[in-house]
PDB file of N, CA and C in Angstrom:
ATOM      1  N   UNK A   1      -7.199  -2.808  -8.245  1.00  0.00           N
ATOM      2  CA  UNK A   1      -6.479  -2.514  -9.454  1.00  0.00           C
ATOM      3  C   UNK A   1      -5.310  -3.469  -9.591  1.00  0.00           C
ATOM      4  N   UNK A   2      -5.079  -3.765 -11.065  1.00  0.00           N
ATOM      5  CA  UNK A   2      -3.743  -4.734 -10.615  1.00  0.00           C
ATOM      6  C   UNK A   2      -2.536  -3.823 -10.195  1.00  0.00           C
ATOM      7  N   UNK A   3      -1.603  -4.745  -9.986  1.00  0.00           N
ATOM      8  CA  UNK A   3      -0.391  -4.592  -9.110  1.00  0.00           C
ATOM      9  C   UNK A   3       0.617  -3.816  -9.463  1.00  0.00           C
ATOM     10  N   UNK A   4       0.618  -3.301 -11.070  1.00  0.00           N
ATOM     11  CA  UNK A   4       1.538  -2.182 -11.779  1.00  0.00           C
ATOM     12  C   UNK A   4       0.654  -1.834 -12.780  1.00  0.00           C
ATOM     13  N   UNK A   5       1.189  -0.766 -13.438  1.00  0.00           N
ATOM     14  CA  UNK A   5       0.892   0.354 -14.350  1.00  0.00           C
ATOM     15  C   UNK A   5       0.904   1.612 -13.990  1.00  0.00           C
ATOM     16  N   UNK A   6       0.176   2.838 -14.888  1.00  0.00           N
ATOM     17  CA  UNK A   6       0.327   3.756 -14.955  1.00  0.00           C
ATOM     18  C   UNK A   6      -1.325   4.411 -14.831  1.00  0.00           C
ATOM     19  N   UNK A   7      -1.226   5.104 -13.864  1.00  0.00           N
ATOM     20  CA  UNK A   7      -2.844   5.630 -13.282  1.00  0.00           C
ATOM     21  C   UNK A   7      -2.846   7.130 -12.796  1.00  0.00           C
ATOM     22  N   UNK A   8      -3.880   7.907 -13.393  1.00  0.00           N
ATOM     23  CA  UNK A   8      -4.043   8.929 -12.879  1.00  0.00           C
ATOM     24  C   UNK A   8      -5.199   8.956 -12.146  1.00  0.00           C
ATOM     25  N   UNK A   9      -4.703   9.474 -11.194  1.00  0.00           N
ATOM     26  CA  UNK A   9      -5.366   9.866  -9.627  1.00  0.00           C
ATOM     27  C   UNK A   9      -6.406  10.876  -9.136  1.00  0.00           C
ATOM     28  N   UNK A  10      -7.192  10.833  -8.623  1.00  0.00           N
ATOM     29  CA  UNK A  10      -8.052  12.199  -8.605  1.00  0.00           C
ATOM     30  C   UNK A  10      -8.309  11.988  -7.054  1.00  0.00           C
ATOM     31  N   UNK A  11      -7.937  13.106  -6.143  1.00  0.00           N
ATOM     32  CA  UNK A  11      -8.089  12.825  -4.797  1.00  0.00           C
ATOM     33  C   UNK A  11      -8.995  13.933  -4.572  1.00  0.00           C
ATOM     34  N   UNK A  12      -9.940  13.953  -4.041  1.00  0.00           N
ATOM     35  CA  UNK A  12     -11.011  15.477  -3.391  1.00  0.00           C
ATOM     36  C   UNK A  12     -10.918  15.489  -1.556  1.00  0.00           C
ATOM     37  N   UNK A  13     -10.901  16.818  -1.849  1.00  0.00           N
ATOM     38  CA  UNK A  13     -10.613  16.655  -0.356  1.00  0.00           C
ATOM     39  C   UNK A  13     -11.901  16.618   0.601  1.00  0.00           C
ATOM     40  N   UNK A  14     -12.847  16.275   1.416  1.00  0.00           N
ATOM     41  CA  UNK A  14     -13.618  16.283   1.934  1.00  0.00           C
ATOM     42  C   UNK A  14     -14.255  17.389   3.105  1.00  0.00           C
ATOM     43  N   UNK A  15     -12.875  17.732   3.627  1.00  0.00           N
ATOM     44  CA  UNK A  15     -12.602  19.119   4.462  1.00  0.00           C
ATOM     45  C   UNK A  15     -12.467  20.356   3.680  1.00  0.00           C
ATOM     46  N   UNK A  16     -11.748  20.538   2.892  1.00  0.00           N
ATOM     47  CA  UNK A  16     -10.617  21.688   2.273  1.00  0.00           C
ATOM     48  C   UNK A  16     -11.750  22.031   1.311  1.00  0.00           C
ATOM     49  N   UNK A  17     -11.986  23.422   1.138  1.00  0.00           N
ATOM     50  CA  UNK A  17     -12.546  24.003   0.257  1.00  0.00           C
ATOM     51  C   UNK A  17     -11.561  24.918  -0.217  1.00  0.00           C
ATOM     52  N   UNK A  18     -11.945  25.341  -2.077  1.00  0.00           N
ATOM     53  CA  UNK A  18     -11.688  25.976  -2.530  1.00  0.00           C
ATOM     54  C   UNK A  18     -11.768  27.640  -2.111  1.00  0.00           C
ATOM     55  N   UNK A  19     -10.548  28.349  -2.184  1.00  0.00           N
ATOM     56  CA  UNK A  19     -11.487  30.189  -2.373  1.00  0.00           C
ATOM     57  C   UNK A  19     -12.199  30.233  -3.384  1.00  0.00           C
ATOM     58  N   UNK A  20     -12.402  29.684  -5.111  1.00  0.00           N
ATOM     59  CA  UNK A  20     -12.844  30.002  -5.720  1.00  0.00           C
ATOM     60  C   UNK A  20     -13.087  28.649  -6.384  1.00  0.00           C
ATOM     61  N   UNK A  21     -14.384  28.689  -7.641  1.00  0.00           N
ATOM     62  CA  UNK A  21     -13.838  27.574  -8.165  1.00  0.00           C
ATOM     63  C   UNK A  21     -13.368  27.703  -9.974  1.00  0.00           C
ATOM     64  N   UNK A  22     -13.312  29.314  -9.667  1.00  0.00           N
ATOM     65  CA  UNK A  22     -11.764  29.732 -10.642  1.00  0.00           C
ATOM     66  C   UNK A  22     -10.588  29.237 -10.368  1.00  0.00           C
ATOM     67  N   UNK A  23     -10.384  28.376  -9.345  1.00  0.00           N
ATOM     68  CA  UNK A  23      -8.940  27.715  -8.996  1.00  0.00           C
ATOM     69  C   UNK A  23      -9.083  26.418  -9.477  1.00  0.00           C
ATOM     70  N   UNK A  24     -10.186  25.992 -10.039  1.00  0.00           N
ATOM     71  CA  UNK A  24      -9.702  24.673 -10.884  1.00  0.00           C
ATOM     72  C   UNK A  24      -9.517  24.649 -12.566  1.00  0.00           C
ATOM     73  N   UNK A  25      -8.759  23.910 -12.866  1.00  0.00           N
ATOM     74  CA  UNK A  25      -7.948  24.285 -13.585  1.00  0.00           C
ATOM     75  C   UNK A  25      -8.529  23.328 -14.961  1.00  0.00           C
ATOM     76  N   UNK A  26      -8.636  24.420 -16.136  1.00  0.00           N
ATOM     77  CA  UNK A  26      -8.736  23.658 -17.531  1.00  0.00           C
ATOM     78  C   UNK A  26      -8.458  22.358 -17.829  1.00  0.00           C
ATOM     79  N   UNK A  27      -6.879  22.644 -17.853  1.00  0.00           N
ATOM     80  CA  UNK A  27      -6.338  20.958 -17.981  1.00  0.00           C
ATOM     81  C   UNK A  27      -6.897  19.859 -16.729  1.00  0.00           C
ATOM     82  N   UNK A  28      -6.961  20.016 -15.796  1.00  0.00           N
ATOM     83  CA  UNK A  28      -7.675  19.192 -14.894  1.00  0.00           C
ATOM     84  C   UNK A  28      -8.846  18.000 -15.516  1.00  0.00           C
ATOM     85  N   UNK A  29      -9.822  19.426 -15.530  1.00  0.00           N
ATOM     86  CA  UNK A  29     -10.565  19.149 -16.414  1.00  0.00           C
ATOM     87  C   UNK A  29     -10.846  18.029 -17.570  1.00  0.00           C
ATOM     88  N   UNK A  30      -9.824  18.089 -18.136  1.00  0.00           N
ATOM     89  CA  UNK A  30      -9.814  18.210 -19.647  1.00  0.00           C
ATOM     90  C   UNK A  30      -9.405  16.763 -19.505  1.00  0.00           C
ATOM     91  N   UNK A  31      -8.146  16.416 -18.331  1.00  0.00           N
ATOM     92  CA  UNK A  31      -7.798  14.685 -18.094  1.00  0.00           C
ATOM     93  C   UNK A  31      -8.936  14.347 -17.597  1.00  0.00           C
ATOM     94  N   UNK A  32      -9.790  14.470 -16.491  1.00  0.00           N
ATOM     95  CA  UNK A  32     -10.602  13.646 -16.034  1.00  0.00           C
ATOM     96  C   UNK A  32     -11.715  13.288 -16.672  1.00  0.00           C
ATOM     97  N   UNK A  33     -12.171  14.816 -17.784  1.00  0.00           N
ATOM     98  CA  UNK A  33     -13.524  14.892 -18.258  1.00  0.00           C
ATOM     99  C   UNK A  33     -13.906  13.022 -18.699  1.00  0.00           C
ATOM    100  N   UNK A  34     -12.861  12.537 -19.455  1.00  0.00           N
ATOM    101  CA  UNK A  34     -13.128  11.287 -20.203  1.00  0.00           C
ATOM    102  C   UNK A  34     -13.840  10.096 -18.920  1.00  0.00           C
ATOM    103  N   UNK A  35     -13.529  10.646 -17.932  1.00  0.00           N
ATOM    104  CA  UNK A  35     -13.751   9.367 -17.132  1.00  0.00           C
ATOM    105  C   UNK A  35     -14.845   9.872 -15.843  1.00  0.00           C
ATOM    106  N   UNK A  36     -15.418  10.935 -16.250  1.00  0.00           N
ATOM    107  CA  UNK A  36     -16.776  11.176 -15.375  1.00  0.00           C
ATOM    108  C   UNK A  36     -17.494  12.346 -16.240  1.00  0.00           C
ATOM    109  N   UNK A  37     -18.775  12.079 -16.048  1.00  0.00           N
ATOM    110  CA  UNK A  37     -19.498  12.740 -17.164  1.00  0.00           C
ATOM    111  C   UNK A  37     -19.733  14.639 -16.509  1.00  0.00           C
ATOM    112  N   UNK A  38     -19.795  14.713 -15.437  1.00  0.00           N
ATOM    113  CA  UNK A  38     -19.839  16.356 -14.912  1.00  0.00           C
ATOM    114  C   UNK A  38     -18.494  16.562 -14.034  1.00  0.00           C
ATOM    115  N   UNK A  39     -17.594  16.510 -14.423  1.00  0.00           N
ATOM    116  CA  UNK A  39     -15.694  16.514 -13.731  1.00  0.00           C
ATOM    117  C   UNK A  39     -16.460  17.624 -13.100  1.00  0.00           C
ATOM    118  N   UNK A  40     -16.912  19.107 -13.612  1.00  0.00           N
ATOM    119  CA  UNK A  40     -16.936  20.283 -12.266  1.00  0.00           C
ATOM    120  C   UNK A  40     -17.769  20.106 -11.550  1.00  0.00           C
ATOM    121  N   UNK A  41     -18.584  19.406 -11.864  1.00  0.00           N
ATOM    122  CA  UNK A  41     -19.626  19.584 -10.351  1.00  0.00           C
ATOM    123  C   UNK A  41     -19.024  18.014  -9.537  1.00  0.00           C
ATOM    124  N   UNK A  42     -18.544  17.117 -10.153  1.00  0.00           N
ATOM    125  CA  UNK A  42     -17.767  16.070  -8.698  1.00  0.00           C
ATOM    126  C   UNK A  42     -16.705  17.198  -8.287  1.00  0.00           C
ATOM    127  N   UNK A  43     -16.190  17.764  -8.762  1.00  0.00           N
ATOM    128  CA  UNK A  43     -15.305  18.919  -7.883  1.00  0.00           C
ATOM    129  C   UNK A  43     -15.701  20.072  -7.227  1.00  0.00           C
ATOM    130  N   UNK A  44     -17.130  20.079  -7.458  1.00  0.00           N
ATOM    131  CA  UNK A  44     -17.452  21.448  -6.651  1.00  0.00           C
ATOM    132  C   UNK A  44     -16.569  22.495  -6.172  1.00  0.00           C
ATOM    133  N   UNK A  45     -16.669  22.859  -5.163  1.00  0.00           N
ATOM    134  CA  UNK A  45     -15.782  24.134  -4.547  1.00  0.00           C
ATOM    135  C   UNK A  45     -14.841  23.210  -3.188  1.00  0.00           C
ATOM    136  N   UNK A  46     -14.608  22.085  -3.553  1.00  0.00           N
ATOM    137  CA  UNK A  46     -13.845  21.372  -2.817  1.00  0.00           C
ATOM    138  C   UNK A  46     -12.086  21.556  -3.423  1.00  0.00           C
ATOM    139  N   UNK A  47     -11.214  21.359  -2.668  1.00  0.00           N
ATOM    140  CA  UNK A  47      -9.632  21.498  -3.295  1.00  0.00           C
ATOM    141  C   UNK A  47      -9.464  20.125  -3.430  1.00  0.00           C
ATOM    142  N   UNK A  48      -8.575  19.905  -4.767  1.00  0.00           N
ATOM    143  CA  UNK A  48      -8.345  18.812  -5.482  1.00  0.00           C
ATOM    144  C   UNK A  48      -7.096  18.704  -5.597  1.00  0.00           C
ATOM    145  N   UNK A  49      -6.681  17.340  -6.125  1.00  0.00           N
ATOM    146  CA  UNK A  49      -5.600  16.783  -6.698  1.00  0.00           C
ATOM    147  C   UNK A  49      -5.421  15.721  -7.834  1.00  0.00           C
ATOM    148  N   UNK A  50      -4.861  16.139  -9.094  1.00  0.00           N
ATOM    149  CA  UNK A  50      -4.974  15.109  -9.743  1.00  0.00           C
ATOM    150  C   UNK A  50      -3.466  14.534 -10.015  1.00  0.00           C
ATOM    151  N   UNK A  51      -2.808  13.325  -9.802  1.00  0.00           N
ATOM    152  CA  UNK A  51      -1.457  12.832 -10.024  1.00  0.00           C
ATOM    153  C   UNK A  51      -1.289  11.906 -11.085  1.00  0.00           C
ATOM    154  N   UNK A  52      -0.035  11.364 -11.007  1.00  0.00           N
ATOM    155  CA  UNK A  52      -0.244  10.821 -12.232  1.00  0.00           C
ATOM    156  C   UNK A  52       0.849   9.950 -11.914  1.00  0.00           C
ATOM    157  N   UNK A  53       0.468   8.607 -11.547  1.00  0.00           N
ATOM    158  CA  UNK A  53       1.374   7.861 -10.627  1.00  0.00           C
ATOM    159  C   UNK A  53       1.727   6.418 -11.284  1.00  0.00           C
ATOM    160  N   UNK A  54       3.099   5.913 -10.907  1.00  0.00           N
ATOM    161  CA  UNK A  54       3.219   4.618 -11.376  1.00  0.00           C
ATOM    162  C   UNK A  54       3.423   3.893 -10.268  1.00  0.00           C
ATOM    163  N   UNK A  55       2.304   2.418 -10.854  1.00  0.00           N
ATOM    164  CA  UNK A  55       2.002   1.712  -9.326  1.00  0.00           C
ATOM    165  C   UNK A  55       2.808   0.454  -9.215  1.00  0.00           C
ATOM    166  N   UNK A  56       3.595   0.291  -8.684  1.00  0.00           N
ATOM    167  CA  UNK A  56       4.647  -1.563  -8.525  1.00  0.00           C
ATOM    168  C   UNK A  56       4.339  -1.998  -7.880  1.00  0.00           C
ATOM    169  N   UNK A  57       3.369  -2.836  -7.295  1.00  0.00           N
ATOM    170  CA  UNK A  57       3.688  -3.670  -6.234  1.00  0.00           C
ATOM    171  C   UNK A  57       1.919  -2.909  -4.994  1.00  0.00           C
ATOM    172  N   UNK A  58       2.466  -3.504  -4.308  1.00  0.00           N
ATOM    173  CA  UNK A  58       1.545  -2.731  -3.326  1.00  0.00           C
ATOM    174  C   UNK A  58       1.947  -1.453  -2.720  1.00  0.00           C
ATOM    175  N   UNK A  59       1.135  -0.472  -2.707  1.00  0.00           N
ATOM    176  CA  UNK A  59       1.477   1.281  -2.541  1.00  0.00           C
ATOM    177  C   UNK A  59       0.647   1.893  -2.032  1.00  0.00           C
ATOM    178  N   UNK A  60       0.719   2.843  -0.948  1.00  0.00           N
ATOM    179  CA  UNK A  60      -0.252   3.267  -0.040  1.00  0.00           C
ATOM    180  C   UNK A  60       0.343   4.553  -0.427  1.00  0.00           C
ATOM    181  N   UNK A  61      -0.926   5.482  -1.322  1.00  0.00           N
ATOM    182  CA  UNK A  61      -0.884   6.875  -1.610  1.00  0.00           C
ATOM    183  C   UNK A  61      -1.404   7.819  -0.628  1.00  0.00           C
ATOM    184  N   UNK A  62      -0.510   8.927   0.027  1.00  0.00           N
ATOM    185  CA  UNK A  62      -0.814   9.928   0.569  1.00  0.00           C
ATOM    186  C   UNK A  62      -0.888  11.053   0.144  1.00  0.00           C
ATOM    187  N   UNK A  63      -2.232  11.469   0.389  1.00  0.00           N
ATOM    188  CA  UNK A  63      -2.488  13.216   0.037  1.00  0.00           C
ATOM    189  C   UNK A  63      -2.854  14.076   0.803  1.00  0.00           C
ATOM    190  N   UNK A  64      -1.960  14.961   0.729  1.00  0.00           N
ATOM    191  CA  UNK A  64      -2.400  15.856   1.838  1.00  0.00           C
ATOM    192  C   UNK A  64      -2.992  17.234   0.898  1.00  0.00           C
ATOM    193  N   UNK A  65      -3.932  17.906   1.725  1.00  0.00           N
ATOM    194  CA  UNK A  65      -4.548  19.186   1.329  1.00  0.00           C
ATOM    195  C   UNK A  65      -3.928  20.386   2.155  1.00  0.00           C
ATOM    196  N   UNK A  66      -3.530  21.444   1.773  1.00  0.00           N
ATOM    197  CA  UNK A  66      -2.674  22.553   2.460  1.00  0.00           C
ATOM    198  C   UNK A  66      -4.192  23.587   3.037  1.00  0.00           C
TER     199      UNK A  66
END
């Protein structure tokens, strides 16, 4: 990606499952839908994160899952 702008993030966790996948959320949804054609099933019953980050320079993003 280039070296600045403004990017939203979608991190899945690989470990971390959802209790439900009533815990994902409309608006979630609703940002990513544009940029993958089935947003709930790439999210399955996995716990997610979506951010919304500005990038300068070179940047090493950490996410952690609780």
């Amino acid at each position: 990606m280039p070296d600045r702008g403004r990017y939203l993030v979608l991190a899945i966790s690989n470990q971390k499952l959802l209790r439900s996948v009533e815990e994902i959320k409309t608006a979630d949804l609703l940002q990513i839908g544009p940029y993958f054609n089935t947003a709930a099933d790439l999210l399955g019953n996995h716990q997610y994160q979506v951010l919304h980050e500005q990038i300068r320079g070179d940047r090493e993003l950490s996410v952690t899952f609780e």
